[in-house]
N, C-alpha and C. Protein backbone atom coordinates (compact mmCIF):
# COMPACT_ATOMS: atom_id res chain seq x y z
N UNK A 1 27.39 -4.18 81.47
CA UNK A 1 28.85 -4.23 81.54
C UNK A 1 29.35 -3.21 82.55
N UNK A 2 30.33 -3.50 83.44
CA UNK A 2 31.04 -2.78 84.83
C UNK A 2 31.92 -2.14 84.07
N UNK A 3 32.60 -1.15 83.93
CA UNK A 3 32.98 0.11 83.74
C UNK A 3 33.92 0.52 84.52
N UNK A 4 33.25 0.48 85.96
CA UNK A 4 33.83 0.48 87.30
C UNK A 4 35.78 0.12 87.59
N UNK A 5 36.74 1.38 87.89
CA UNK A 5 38.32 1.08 87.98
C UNK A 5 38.17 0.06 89.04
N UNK A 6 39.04 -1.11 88.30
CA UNK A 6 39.65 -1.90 89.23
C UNK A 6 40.52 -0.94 90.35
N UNK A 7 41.10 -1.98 91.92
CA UNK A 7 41.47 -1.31 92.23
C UNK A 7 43.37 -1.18 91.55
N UNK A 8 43.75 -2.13 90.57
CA UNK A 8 44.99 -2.46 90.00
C UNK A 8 44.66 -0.91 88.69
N UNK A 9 43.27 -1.02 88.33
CA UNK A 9 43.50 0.42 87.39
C UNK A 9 43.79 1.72 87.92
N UNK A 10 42.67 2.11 89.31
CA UNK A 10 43.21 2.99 90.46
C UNK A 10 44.63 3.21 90.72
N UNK A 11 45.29 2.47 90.30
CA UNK A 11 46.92 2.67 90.74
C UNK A 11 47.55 2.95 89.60
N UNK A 12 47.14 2.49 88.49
CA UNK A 12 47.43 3.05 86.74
C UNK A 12 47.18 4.19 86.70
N UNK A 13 45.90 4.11 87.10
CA UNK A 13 45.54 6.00 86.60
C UNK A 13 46.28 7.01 87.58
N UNK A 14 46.60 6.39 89.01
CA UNK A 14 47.03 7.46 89.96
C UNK A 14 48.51 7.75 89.69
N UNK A 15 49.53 6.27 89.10
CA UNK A 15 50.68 6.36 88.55
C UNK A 15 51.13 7.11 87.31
N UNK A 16 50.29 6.94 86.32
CA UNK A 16 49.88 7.44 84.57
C UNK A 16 49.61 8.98 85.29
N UNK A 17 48.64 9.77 86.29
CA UNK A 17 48.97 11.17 86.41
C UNK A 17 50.01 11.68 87.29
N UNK A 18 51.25 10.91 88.24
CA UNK A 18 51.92 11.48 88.57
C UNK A 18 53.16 11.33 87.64
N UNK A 19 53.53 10.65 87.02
CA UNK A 19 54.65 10.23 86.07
C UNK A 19 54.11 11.73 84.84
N UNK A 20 53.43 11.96 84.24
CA UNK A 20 53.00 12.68 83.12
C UNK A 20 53.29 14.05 83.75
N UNK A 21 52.48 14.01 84.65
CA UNK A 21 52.71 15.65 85.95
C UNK A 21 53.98 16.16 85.92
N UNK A 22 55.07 15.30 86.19
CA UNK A 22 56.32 15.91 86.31
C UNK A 22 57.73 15.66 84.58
N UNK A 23 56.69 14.78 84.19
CA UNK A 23 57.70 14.47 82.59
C UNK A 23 56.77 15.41 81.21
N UNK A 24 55.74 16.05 81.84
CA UNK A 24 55.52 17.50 81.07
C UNK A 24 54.96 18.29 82.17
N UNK A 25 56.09 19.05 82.48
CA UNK A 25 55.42 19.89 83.43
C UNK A 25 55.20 21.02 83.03
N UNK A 26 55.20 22.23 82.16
CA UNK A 26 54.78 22.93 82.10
C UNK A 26 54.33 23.53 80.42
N UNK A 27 54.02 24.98 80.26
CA UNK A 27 53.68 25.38 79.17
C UNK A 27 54.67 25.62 78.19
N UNK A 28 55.95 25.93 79.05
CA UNK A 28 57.29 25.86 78.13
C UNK A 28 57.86 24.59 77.64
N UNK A 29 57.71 24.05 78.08
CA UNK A 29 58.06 22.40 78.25
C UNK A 29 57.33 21.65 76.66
N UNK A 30 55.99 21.96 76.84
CA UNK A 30 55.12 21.94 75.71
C UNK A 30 55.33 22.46 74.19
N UNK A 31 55.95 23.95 74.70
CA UNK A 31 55.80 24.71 73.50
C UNK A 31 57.64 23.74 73.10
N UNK A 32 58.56 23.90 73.46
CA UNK A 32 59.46 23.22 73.44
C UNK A 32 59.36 22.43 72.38
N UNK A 33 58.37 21.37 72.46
CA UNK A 33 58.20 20.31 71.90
C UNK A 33 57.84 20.33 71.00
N UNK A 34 57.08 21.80 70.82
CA UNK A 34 56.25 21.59 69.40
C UNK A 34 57.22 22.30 68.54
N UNK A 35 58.18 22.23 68.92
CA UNK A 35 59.90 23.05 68.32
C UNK A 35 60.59 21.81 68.04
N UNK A 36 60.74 21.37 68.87
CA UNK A 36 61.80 19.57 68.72
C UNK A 36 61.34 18.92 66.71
N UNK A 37 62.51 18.56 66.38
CA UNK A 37 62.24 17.59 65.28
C UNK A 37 61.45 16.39 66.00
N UNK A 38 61.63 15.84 66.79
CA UNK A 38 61.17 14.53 66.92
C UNK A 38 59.20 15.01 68.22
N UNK A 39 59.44 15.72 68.80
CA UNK A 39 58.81 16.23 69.56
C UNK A 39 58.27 15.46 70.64
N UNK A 40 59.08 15.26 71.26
CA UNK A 40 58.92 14.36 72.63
C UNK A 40 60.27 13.70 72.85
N UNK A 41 60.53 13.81 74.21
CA UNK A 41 62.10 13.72 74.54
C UNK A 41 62.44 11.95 75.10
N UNK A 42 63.54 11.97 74.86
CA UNK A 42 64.16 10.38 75.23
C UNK A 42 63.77 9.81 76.81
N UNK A 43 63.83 10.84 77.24
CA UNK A 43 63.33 10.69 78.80
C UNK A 43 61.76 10.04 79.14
N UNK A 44 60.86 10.85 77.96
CA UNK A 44 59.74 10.44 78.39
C UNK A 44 59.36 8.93 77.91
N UNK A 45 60.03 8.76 76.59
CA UNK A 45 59.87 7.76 76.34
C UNK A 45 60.22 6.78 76.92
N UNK A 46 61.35 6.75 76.93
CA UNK A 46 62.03 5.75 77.84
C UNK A 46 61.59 5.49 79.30
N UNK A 47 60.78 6.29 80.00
CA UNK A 47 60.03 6.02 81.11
C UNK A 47 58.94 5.49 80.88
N UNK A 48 58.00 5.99 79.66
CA UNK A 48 56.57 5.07 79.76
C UNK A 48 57.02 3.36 79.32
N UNK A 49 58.23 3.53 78.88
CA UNK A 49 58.63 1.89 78.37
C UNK A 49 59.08 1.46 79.53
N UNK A 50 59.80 2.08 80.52
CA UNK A 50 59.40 1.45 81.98
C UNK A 50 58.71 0.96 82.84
N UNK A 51 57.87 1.64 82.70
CA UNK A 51 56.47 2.08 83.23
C UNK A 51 55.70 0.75 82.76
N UNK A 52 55.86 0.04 81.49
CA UNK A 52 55.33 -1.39 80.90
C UNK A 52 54.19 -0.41 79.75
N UNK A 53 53.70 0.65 79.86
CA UNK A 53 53.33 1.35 79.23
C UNK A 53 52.61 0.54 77.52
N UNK A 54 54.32 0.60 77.33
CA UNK A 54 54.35 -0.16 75.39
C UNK A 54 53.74 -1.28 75.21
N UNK A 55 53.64 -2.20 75.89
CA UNK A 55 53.07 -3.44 76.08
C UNK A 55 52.28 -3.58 77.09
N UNK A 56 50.86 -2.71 77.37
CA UNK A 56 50.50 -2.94 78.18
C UNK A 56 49.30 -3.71 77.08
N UNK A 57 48.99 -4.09 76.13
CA UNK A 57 48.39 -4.79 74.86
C UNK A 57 48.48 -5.66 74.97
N UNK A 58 49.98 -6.02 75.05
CA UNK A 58 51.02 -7.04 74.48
C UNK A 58 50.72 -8.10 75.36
N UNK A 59 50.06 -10.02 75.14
CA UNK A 59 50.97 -10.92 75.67
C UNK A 59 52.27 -11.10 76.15
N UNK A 60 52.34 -11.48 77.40
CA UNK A 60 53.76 -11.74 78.41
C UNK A 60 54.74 -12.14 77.33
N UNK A 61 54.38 -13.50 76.50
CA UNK A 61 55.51 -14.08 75.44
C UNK A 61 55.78 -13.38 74.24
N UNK A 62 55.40 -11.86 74.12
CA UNK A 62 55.67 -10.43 73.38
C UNK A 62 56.31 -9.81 74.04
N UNK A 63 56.73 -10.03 75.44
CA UNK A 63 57.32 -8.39 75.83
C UNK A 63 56.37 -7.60 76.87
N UNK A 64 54.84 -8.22 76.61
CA UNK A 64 53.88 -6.93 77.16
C UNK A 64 53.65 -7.87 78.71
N UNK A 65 52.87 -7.07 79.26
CA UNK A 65 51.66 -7.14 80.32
C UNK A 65 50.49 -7.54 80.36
N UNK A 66 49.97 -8.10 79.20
CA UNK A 66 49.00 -8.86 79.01
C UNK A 66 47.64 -7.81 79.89
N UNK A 67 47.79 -6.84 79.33
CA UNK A 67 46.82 -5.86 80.13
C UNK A 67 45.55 -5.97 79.19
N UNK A 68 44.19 -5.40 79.65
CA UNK A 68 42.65 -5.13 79.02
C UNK A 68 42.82 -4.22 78.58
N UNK A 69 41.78 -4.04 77.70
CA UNK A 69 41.48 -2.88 76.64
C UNK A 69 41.28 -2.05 77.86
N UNK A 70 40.31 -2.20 78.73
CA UNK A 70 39.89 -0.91 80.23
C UNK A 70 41.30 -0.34 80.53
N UNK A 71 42.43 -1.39 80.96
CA UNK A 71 43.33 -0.85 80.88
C UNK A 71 43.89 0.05 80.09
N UNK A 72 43.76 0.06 79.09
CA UNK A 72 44.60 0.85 77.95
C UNK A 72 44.10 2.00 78.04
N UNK A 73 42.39 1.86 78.12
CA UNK A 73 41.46 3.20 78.05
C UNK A 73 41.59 4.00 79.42
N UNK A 74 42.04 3.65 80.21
CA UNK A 74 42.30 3.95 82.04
C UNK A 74 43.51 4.85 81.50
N UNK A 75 44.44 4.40 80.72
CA UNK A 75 46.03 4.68 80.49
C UNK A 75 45.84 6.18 79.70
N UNK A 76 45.15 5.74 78.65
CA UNK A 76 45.13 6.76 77.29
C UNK A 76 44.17 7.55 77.89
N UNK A 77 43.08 7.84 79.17
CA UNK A 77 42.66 8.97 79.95
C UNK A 77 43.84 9.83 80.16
N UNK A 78 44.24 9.41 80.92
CA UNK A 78 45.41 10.21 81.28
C UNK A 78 46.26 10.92 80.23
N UNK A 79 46.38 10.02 79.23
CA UNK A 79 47.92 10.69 78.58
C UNK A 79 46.72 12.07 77.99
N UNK A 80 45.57 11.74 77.72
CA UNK A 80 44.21 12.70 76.76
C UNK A 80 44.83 14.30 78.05
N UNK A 81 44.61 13.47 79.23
CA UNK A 81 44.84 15.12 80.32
C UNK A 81 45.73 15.85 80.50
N UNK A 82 47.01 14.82 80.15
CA UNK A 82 48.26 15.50 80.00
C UNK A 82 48.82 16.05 78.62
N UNK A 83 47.96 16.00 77.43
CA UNK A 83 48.05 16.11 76.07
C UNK A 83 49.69 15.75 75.91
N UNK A 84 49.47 14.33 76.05
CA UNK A 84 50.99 13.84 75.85
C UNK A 84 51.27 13.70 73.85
N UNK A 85 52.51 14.19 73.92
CA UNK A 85 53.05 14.40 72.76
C UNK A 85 54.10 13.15 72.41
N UNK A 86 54.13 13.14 71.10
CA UNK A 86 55.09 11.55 70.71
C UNK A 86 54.43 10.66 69.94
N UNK A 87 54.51 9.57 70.10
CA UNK A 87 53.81 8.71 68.53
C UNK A 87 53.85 7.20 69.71
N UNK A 88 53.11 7.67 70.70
CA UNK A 88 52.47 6.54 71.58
C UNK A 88 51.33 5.82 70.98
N UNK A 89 50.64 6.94 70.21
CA UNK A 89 49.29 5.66 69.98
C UNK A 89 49.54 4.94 68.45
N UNK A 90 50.29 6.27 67.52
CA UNK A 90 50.63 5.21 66.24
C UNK A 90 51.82 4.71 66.42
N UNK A 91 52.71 4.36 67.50
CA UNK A 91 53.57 2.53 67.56
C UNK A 91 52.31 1.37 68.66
N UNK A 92 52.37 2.33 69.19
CA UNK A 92 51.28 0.81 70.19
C UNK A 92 50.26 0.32 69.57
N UNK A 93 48.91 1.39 68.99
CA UNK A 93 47.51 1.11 68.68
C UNK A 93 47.93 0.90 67.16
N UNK A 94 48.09 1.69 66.59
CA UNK A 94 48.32 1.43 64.69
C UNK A 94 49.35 0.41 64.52
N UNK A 95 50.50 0.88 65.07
CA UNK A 95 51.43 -0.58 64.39
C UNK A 95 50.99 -1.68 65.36
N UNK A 96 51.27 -1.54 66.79
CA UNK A 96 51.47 -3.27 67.46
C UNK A 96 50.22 -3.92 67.44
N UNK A 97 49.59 -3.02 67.71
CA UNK A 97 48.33 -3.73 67.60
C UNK A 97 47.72 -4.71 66.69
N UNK A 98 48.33 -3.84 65.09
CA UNK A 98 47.76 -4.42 63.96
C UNK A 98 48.87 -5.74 63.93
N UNK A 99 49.88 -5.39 63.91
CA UNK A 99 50.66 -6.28 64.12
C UNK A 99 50.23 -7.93 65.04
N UNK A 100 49.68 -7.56 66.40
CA UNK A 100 49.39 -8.24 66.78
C UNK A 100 47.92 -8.99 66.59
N UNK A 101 47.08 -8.57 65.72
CA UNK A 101 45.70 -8.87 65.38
C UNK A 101 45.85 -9.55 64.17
N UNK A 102 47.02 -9.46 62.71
CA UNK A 102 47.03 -9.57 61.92
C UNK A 102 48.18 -10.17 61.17
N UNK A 103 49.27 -10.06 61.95
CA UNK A 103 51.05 -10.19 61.93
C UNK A 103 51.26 -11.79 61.84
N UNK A 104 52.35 -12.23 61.31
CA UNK A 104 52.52 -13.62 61.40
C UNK A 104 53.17 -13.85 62.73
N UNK A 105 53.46 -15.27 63.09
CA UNK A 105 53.84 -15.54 64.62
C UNK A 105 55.47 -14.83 64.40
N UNK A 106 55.91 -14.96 63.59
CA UNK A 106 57.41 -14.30 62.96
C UNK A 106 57.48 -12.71 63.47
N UNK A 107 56.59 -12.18 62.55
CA UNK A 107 56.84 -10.64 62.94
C UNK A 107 56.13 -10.21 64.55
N UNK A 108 55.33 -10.99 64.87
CA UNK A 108 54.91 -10.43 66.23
C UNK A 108 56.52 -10.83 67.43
N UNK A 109 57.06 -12.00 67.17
CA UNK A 109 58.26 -12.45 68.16
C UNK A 109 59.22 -11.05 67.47
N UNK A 110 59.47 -10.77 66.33
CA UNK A 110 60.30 -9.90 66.12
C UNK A 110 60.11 -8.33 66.37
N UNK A 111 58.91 -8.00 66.61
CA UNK A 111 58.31 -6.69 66.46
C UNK A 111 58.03 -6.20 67.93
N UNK A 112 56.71 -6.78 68.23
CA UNK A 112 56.12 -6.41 69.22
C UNK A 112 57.29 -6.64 70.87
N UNK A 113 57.85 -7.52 70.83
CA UNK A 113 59.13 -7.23 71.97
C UNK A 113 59.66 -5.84 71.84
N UNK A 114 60.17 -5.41 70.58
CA UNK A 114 60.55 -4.07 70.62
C UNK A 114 60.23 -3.15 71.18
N UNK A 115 58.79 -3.43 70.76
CA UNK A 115 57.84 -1.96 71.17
C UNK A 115 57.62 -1.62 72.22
N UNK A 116 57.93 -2.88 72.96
CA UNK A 116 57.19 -3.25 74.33
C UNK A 116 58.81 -2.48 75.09
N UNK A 117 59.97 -2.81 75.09
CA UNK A 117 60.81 -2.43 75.15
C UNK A 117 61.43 -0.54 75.13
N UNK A 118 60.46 -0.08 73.95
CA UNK A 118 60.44 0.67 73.39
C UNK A 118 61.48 1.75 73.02
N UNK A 119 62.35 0.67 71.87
CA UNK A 119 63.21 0.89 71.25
C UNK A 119 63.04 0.91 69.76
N UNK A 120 61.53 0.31 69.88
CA UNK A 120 61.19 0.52 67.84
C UNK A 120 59.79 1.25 68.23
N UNK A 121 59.83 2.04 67.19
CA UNK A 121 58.53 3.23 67.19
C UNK A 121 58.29 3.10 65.44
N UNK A 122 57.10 3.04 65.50
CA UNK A 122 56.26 2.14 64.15
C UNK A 122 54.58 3.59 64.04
N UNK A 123 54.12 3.06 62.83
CA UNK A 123 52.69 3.22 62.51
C UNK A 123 52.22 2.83 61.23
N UNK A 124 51.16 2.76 60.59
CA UNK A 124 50.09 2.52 59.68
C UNK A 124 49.94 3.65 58.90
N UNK A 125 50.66 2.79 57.74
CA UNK A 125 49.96 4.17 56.48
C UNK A 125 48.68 3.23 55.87
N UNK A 126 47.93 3.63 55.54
CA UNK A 126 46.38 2.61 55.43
C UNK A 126 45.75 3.71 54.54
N UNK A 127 45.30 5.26 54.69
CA UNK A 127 44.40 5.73 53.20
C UNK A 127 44.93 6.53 52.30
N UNK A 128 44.35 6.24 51.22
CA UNK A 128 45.26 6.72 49.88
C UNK A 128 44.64 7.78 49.94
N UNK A 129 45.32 9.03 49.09
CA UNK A 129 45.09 10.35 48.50
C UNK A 129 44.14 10.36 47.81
N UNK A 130 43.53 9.57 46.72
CA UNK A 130 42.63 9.26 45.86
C UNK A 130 41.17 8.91 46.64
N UNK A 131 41.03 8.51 47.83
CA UNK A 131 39.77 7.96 48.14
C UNK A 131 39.64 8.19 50.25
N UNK A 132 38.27 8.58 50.47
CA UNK A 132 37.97 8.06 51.92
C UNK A 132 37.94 7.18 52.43
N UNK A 133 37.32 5.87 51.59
CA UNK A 133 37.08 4.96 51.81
C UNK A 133 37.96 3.76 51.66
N UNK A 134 37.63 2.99 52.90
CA UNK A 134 38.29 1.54 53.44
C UNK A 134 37.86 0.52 52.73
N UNK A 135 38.10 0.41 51.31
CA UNK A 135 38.02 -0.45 50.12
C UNK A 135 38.82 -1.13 49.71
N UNK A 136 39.39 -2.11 49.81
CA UNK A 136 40.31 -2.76 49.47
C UNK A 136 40.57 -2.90 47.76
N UNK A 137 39.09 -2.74 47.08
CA UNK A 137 39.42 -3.02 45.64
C UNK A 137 40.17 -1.16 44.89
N UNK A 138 39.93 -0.30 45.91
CA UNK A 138 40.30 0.98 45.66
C UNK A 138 41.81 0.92 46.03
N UNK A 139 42.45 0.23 46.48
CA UNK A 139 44.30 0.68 46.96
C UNK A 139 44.70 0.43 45.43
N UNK A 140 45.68 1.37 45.26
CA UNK A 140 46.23 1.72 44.54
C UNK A 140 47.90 1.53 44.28
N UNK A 141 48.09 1.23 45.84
CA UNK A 141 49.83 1.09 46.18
C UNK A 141 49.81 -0.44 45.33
N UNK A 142 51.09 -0.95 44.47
CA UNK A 142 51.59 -1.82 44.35
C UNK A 142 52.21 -2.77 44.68
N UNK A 143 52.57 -3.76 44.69
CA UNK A 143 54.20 -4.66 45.44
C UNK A 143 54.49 -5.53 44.62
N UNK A 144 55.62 -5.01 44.05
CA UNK A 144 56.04 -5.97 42.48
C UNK A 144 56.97 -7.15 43.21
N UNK A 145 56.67 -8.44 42.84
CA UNK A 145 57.49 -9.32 43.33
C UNK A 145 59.75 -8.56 42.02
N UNK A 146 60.71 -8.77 43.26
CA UNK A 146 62.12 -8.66 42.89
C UNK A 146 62.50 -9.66 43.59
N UNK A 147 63.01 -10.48 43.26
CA UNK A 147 63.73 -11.49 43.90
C UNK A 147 63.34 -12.11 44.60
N UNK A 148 63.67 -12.65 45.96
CA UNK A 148 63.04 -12.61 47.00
C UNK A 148 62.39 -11.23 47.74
N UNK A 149 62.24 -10.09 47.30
CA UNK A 149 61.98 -8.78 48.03
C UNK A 149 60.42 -8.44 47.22
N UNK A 150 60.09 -7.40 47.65
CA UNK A 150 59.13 -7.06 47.02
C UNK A 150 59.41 -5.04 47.27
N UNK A 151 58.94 -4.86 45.87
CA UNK A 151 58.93 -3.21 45.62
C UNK A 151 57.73 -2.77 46.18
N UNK A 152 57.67 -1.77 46.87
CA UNK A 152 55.99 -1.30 47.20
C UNK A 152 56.43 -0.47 46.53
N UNK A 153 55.18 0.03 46.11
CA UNK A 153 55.35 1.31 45.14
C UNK A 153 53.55 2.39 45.45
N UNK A 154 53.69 3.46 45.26
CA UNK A 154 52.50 4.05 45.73
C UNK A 154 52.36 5.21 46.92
N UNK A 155 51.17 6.23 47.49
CA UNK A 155 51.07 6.94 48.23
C UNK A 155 50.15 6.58 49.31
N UNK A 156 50.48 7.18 50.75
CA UNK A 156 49.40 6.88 51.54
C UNK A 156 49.17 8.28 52.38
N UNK A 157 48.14 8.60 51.84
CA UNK A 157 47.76 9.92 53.32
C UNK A 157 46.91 9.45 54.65
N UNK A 158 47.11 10.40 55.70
CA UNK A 158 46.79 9.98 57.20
C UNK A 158 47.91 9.06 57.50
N UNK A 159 49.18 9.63 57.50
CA UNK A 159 50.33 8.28 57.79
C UNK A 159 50.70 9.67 59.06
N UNK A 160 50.05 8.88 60.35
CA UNK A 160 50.87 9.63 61.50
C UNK A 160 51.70 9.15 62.02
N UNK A 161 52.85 9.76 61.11
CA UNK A 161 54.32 9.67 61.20
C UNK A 161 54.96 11.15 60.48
N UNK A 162 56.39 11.06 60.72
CA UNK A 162 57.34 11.82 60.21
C UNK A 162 58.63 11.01 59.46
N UNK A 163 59.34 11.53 58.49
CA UNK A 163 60.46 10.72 58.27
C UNK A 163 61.86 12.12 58.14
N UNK A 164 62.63 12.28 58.60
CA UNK A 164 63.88 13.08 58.81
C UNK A 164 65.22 12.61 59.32
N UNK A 165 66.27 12.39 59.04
CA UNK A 165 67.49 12.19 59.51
C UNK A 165 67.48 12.06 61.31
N UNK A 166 66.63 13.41 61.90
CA UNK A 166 66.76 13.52 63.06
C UNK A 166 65.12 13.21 63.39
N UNK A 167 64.10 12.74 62.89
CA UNK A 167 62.53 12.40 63.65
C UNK A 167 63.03 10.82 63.83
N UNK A 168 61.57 10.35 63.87
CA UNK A 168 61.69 9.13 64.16
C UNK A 168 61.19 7.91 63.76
N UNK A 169 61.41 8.58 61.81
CA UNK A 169 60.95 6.63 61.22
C UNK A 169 61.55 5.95 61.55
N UNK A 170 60.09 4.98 61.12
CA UNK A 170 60.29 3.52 61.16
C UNK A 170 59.22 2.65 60.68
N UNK A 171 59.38 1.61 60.43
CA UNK A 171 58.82 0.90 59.47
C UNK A 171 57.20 1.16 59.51
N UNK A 172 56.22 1.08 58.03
CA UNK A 172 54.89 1.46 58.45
C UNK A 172 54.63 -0.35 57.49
N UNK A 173 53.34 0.07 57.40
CA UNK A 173 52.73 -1.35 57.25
C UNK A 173 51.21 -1.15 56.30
N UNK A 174 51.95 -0.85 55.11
CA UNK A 174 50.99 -0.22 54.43
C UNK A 174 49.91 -1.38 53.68
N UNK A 175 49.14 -1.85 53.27
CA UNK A 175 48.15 -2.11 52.76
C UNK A 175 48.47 -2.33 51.54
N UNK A 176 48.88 -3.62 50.20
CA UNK A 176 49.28 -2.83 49.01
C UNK A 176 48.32 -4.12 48.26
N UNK A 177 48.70 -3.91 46.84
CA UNK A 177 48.28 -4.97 45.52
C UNK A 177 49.16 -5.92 45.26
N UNK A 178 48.69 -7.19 45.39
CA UNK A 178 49.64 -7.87 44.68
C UNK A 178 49.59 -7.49 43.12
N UNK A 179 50.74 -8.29 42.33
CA UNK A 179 50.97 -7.78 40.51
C UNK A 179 49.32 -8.44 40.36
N UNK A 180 49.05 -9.52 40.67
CA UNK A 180 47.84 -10.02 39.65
C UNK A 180 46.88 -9.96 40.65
N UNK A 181 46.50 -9.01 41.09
CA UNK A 181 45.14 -8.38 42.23
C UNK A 181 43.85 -8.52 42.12
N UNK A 182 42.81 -8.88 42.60
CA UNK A 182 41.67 -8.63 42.74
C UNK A 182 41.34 -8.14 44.29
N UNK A 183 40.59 -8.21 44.53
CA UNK A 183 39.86 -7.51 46.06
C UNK A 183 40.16 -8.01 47.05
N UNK A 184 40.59 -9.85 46.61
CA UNK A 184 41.11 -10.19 47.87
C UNK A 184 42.63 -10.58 47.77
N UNK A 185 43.45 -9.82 46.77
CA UNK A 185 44.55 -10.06 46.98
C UNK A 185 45.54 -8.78 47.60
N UNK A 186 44.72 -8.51 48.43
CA UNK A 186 45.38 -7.57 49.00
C UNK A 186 46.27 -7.75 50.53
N UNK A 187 47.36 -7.25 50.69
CA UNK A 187 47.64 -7.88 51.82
C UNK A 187 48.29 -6.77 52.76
N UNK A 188 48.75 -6.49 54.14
CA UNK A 188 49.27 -5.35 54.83
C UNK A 188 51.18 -6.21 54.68
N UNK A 189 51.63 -4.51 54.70
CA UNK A 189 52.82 -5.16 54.21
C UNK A 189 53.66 -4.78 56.42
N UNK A 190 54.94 -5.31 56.78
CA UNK A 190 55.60 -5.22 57.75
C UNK A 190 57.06 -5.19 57.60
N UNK A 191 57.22 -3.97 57.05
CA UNK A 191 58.55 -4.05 56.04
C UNK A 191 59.93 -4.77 57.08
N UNK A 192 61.12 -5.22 56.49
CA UNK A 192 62.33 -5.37 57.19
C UNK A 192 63.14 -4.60 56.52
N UNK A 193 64.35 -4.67 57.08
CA UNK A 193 64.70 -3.18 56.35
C UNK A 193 64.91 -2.74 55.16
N UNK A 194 65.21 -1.37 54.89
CA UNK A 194 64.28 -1.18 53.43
C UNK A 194 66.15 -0.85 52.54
N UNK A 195 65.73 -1.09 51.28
CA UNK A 195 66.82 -0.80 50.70
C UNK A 195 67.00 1.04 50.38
N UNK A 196 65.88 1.70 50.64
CA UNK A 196 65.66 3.39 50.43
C UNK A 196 64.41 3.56 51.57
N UNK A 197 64.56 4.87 52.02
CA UNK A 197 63.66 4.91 53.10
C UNK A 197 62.36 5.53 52.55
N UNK A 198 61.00 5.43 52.91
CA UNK A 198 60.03 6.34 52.70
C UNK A 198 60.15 7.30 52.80
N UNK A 199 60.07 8.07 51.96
CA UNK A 199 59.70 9.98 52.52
C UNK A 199 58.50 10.44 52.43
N UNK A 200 58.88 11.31 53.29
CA UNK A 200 57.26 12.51 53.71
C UNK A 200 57.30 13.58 53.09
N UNK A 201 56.39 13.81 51.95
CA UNK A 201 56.34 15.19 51.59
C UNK A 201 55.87 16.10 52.40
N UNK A 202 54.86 15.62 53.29
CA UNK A 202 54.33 16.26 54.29
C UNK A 202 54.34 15.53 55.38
N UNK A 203 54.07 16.16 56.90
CA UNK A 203 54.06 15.33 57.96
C UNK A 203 53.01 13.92 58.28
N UNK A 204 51.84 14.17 57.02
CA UNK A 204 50.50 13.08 56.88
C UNK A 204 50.63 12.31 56.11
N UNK A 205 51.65 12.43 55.09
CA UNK A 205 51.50 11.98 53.80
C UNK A 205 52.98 11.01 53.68
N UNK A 206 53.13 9.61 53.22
CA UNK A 206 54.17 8.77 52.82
C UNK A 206 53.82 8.28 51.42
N UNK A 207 55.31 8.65 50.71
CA UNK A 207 55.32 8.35 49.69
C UNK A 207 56.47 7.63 49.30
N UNK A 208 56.41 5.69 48.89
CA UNK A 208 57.21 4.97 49.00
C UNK A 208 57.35 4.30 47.61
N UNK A 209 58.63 4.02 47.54
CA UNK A 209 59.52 3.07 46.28
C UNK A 209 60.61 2.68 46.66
N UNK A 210 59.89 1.89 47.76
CA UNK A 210 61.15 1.09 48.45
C UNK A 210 61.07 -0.34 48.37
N UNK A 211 62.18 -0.97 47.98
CA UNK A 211 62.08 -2.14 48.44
C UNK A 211 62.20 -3.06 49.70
N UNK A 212 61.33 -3.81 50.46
CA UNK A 212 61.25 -4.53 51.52
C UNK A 212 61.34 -5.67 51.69
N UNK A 213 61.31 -6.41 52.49
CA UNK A 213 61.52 -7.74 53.09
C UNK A 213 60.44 -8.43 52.24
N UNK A 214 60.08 -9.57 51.92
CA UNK A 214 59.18 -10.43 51.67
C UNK A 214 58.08 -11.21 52.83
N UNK A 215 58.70 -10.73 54.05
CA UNK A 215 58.47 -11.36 55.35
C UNK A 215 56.72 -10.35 55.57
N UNK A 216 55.54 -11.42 55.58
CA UNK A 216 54.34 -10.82 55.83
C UNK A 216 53.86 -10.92 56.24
């Protein structure tokens, strides 16, 4: 297998280090950030969503660029050199991705345009407090059918996200039980909007009793 930069990646990677060079330029700039509630500024974002950046994953009829994984890995070199700060890889790689690997044709037309756009910033709460392991008969989170809605109920640690008035939730896509569960009734949830928001006891940790969309 060739490895080898295209010469269209050559111009990613040479673009991806002059754009980063001057939208973190220095050590103050940095420390700054690690001060910010949200920690990474409107500017930068809003340029890598220029840039096609958000959707460089994404199918054209999503929003994206229909770019290669090489691509992405050409991309995410760079941001690794510039120790770019923000929640680039859990909305693109954790939410759109899953979204797009796993999502109905519904939530990918509704979702992944966003991201690509990058005006919705997303991630994956996926392991519980209780266990390491990627067990499906081990989740513990709930989703009680209400109406048409469904309650999730339950904890998830490794949720890289924040939730604050001034950070920047937004919907995660947690993994839960249906009421009458076995191993394979498990399903990832893609909330719409919530009637109470998740909170973070900690910056890793989401802890939800919210009700959501039914839409999966």
């Amino acid at each position: 297998m060739d490895f080898t930069y295209t010469d269209d990646q050559k111009m990613l990677k040479e673009a991806a280090r002059r754009f980063l060079a001057g939208a973190c330029p220095n050590v103050e700039w940095y420390l700054e950030m690690e001060k910010d509630e949200k920690g990474f500024t409107p500017a930068l974002w809003n340029g890598m969503a220029e840039l096609g950046w958000m959707g460089i994953l994404f199918p054209e009829e999503y929003g994206g660029i229909g770019g290669s994984v090489l691509d992405m890995v050409t991309l995410m070199e760079e941001m690794g050199y510039a120790a770019l700060p923000g929640p680039y890889f859990s909305t693109v790689i954790l939410g759109g991705c899953t979204i797009l690997a796993a999502g109905s044709e519904a939530q990918k037309q509704e979702f992944l345009p966003k991201i690509a756009e990058g005006s919705l910033r997303m991630t994956l709460a996926l392991s519980e407090p209780a266990t390491t392991q990627f067990n499906p008969s081990l989740i513990t989170v709930k989703a009680k059918a209400e109406g048409n809605d469904y309650v999730i109920d339950g904890s998830s640690s490794s949720c890289p996200t924040r939730t604050s008035p001034t950070g920047w939730s937004s919907p995660r896509a947690p993994p839960a039980r249906m009421p009458t569960a076995t191993a394979s009734r498990c399903s990832s949830w893609t909330p719409g909007p919530p009637a109470s928001r998740s909170q973070c006891s900690r910056p890793w940790q989401a802890t939800s009793s919210a009700k959501w969309s039914s839409r999966r």
